[in-house]
Structure formats: structure tokens, C-alpha cells
Protein backbone atom coordinates (compact mmCIF):
# COMPACT_ATOMS: atom_id res chain seq x y z
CA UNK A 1 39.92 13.11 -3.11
CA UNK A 2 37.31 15.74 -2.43
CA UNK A 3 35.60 13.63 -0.14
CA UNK A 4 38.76 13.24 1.99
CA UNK A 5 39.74 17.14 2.02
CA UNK A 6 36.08 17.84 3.06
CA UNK A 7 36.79 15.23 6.19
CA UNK A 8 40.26 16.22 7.23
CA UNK A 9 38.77 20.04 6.75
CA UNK A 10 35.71 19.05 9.30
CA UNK A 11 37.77 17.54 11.62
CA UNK A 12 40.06 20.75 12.18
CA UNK A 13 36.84 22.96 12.14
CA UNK A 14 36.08 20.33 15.66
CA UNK A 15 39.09 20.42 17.00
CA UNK A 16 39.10 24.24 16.80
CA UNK A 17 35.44 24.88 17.97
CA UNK A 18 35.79 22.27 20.57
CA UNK A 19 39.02 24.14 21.62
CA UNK A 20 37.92 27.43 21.68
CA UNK A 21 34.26 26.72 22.98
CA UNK A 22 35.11 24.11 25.37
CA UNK A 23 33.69 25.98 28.31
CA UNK A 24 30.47 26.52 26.61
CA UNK A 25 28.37 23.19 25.12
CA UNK A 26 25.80 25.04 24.13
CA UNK A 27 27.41 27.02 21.92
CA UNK A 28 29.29 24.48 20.53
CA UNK A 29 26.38 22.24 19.56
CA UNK A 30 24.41 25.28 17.80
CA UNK A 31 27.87 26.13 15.95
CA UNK A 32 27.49 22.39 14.84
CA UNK A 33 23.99 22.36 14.01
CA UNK A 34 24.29 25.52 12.10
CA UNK A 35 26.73 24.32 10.19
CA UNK A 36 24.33 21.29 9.52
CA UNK A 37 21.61 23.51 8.28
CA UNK A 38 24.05 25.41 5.89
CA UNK A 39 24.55 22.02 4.30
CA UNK A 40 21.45 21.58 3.80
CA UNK A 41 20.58 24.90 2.34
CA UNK A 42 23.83 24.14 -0.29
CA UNK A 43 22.39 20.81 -1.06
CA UNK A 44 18.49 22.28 -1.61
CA UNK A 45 20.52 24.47 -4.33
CA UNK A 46 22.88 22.23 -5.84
CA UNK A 47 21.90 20.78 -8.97
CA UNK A 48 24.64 17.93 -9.62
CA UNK A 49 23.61 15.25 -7.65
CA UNK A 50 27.19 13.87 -6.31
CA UNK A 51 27.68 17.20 -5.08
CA UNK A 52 24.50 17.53 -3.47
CA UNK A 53 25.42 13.90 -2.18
CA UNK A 54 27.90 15.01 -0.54
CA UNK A 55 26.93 18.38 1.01
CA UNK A 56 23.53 15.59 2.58
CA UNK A 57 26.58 13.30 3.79
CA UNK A 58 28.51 16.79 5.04
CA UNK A 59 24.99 17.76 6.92
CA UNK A 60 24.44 14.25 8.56
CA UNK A 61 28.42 14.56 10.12
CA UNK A 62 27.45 17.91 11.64
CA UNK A 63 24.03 16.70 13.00
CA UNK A 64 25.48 13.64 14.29
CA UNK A 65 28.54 15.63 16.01
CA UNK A 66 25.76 17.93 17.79
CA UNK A 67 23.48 15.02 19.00
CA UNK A 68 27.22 12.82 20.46
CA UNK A 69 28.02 16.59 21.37
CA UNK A 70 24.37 16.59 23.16
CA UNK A 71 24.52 13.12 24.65
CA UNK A 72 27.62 13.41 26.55
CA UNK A 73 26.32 16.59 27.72
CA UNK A 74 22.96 15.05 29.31
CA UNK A 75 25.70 11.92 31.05
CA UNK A 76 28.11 14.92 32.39
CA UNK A 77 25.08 16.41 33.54
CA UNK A 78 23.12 13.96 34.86
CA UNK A 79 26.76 12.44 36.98
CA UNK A 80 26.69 16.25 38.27
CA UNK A 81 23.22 15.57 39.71
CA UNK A 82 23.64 12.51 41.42
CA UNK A 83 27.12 14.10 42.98
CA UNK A 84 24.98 16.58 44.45
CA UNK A 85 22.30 14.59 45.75
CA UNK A 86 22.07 14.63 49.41
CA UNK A 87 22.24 11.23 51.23
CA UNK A 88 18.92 10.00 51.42
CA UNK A 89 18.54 9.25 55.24
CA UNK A 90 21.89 10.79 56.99
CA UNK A 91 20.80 9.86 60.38
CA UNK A 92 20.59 6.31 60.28
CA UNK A 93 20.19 3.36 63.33
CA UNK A 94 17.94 3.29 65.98
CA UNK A 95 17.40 7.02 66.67
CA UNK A 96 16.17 7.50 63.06
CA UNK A 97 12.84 9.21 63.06
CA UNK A 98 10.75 9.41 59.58
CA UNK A 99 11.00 13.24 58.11
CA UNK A 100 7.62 13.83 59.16
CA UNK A 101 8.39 13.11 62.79
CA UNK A 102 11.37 14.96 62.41
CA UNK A 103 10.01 18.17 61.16
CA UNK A 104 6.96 18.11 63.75
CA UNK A 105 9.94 18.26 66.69
């Protein structure tokens, strides 16, 4: 029961943060992986070890969020590069010269 409270209680927490800081990855990934480390820091000073099973398991979820968080990041970022890329030769047929020719002219 616990277990499924924590979940549904984790998943608003997203929804809001990824709402409200939806402009701003950055942010959003250190709100997640400071929520990780909090985790952590609850489990290092829980003695009952369900509990402190759970707060690991409640740690792993946030960490995992940030690095998906992270990795679709790195894809939007990387399309955004190759968007921007210049074509690599624009003059192309017969009249092409090498860039080195080119720049000598």
C-alpha cells in the first residue's frame, strides 16, 4: 500500500516539475537527482531495513528519471546539431573547386 502511494506521489512530483521546468532540462534533472541523493541520505539513517528498502528503490526511480531525463536531452540535442550543419559541398558539378582552391581566389 505504501509502496503504491510513494509511486502515484512520484509520479505527480514529474508531472509537476516536468510542467513547470519544461523550458529548462537542466534544472529539471538536478531537481531529480537531488531528490535521489535525499533518498539516499534517508536510507543511510533508517534503521528498519524494508524502509530503508524502499527509500534505495525511491533513490534508483529518481536517478533513473535524471539519466532518461539526460538521454533524451543529448538525442534533442544532438538532432539540433545536425539541423544546423551546413551542407557539406553547396556548390556541386563541374565548377566545384576544393575549399582550398576556393579560398586562395
Amino acid at each position: 500500500m505504501q509502496q503504491q502511494l510513494a509511486k502515484k506521489v512520484i509520479a505527480a512530483l514529474k508531472q509537476h516539475y516536468e510542467h513547470y521546468h519544461a523550458d529548462d532540462l537542466a534544472a529539471l534533472k538536478e531537481l531529480y537527482e537531488y531528490h535521489a541523493k535525499n533518498c539516499v541520505r534517508a536510507a543511510e539513517l533508517t534503521v528498519e531495513r524494508r524502509r530503508r528498502g524502499e527509500y534505495l528503490k525511491l533513490a534508483r526511480e529518481w536517478t533513473e528519471a535524471a539519466t532518461t531525463l539526460q538521454a533524451s536531452t543529448d538525442r534533442m540535442m544532438a538532432r539540433r546539431s545536425n539541423q544546423a550543419k551546413p551542407p557539406d559541398n553547396p556548390r556541386k558539378g563541374a565548377n566545384a573547386r576544393p575549399a582550398e582552391v576556393a579560398e586562395d581566389l
